[in-house]
Protein backbone atom coordinates (compact mmCIF):
# COMPACT_ATOMS: atom_id res chain seq x y z
CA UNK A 1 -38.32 -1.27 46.69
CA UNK A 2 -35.69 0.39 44.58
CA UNK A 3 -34.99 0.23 41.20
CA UNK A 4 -32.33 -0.88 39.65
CA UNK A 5 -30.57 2.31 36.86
CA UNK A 6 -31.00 1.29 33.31
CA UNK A 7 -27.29 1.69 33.17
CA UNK A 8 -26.48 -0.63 35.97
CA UNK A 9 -26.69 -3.54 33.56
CA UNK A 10 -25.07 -2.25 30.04
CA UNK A 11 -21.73 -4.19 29.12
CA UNK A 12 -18.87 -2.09 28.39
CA UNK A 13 -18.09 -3.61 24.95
CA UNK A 14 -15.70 -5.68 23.33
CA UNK A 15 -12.46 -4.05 22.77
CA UNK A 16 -11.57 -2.89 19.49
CA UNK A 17 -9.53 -4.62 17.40
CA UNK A 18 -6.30 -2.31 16.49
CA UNK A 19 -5.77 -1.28 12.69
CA UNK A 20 -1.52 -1.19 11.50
CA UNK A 21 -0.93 1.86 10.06
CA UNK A 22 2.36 0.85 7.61
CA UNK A 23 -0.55 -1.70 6.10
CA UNK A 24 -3.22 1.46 5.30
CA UNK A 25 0.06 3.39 4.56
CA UNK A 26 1.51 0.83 1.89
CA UNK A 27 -2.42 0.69 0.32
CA UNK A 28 -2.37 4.45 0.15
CA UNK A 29 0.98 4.95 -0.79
CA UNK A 30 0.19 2.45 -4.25
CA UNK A 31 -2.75 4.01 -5.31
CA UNK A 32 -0.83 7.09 -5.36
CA UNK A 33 2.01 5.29 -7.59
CA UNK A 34 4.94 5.72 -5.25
CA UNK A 35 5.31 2.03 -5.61
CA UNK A 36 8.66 1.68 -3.81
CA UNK A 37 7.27 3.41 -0.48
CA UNK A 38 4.07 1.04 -1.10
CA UNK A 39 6.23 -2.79 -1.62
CA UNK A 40 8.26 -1.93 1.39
CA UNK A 41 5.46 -0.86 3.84
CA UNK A 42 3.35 -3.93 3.09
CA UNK A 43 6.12 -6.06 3.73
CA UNK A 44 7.11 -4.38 6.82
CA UNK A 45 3.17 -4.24 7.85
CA UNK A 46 2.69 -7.99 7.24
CA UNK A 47 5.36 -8.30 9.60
CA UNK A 48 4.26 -6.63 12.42
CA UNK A 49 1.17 -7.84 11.84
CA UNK A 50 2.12 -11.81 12.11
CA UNK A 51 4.32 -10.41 15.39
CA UNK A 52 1.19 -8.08 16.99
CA UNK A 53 -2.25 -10.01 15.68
CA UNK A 54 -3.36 -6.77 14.67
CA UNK A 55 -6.25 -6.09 11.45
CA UNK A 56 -4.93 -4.93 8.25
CA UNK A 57 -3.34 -8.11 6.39
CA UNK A 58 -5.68 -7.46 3.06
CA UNK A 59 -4.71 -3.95 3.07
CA UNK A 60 -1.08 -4.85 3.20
CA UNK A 61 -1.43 -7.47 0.61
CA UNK A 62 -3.25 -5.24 -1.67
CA UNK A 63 -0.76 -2.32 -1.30
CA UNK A 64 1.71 -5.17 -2.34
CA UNK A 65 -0.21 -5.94 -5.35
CA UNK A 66 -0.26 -2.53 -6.54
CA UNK A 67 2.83 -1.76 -5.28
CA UNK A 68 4.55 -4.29 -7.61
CA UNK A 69 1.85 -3.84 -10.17
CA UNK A 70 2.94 -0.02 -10.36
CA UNK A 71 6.73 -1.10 -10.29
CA UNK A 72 6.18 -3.53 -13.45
CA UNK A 73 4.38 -0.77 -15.37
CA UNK A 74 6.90 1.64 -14.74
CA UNK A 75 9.47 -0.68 -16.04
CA UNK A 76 7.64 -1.47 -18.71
CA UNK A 77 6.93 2.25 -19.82
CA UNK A 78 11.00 2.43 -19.37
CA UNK A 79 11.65 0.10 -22.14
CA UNK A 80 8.38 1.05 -24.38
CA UNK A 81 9.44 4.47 -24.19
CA UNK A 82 12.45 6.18 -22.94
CA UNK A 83 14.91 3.55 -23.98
CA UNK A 84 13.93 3.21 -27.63
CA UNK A 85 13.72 8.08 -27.68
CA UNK A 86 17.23 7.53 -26.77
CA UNK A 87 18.70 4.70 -29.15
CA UNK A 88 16.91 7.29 -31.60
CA UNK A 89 18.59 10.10 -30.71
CA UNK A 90 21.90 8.55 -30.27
CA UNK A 91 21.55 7.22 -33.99
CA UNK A 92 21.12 11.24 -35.30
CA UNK A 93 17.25 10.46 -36.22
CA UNK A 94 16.71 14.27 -34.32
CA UNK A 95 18.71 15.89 -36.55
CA UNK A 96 17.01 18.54 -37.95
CA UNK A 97 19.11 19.86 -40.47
């Protein structure tokens, strides 16, 4: 009688699911405040992503989010800030003497 190998009987595995890249790219890319490079990655990776079936659609979404999040900000700071320093200066209120 011979024995069957333990090995003899293991599955291989399901395959692994693939991860976009431009989606963990346009998450990373927001956190990091280049907001630009984040909005149009996530678009792009939602794209491939309906096209391919491949993981990643929260990560694109939430590099959108941030993305546009970061853009609003900066144009916000724009106004708040830099606009109003140079209505200032352009009126004389630097002058110093």
């Amino acid at each position: 009688m011979s024995e069957p190998t333990p090995y003899a009987s293991t599955p291989t595995g399901a395959p692994v699911a693939k991860w976009n890249v431009l989606s963990i790219v346009s998450l990373v890319t927001s956190i990091l405040w280049l907001s630009l490079i984040g909005i149009v990655t996530g678009h792009i990776a939602l794209s491939q992503i309906k096209k391919t079936g491949e993981q990643g659609n929260v990560l694109a979404i939430i590099g959108l989010v941030l993305g546009y999040l970061g853009l609003v900000g900066f144009f916000i700071a724009l106004f708040a800030i830099f606009i109003p320093l140079f209505f200032l200066g352009a009126a004389g209120g630097f002058d110093t003497y």
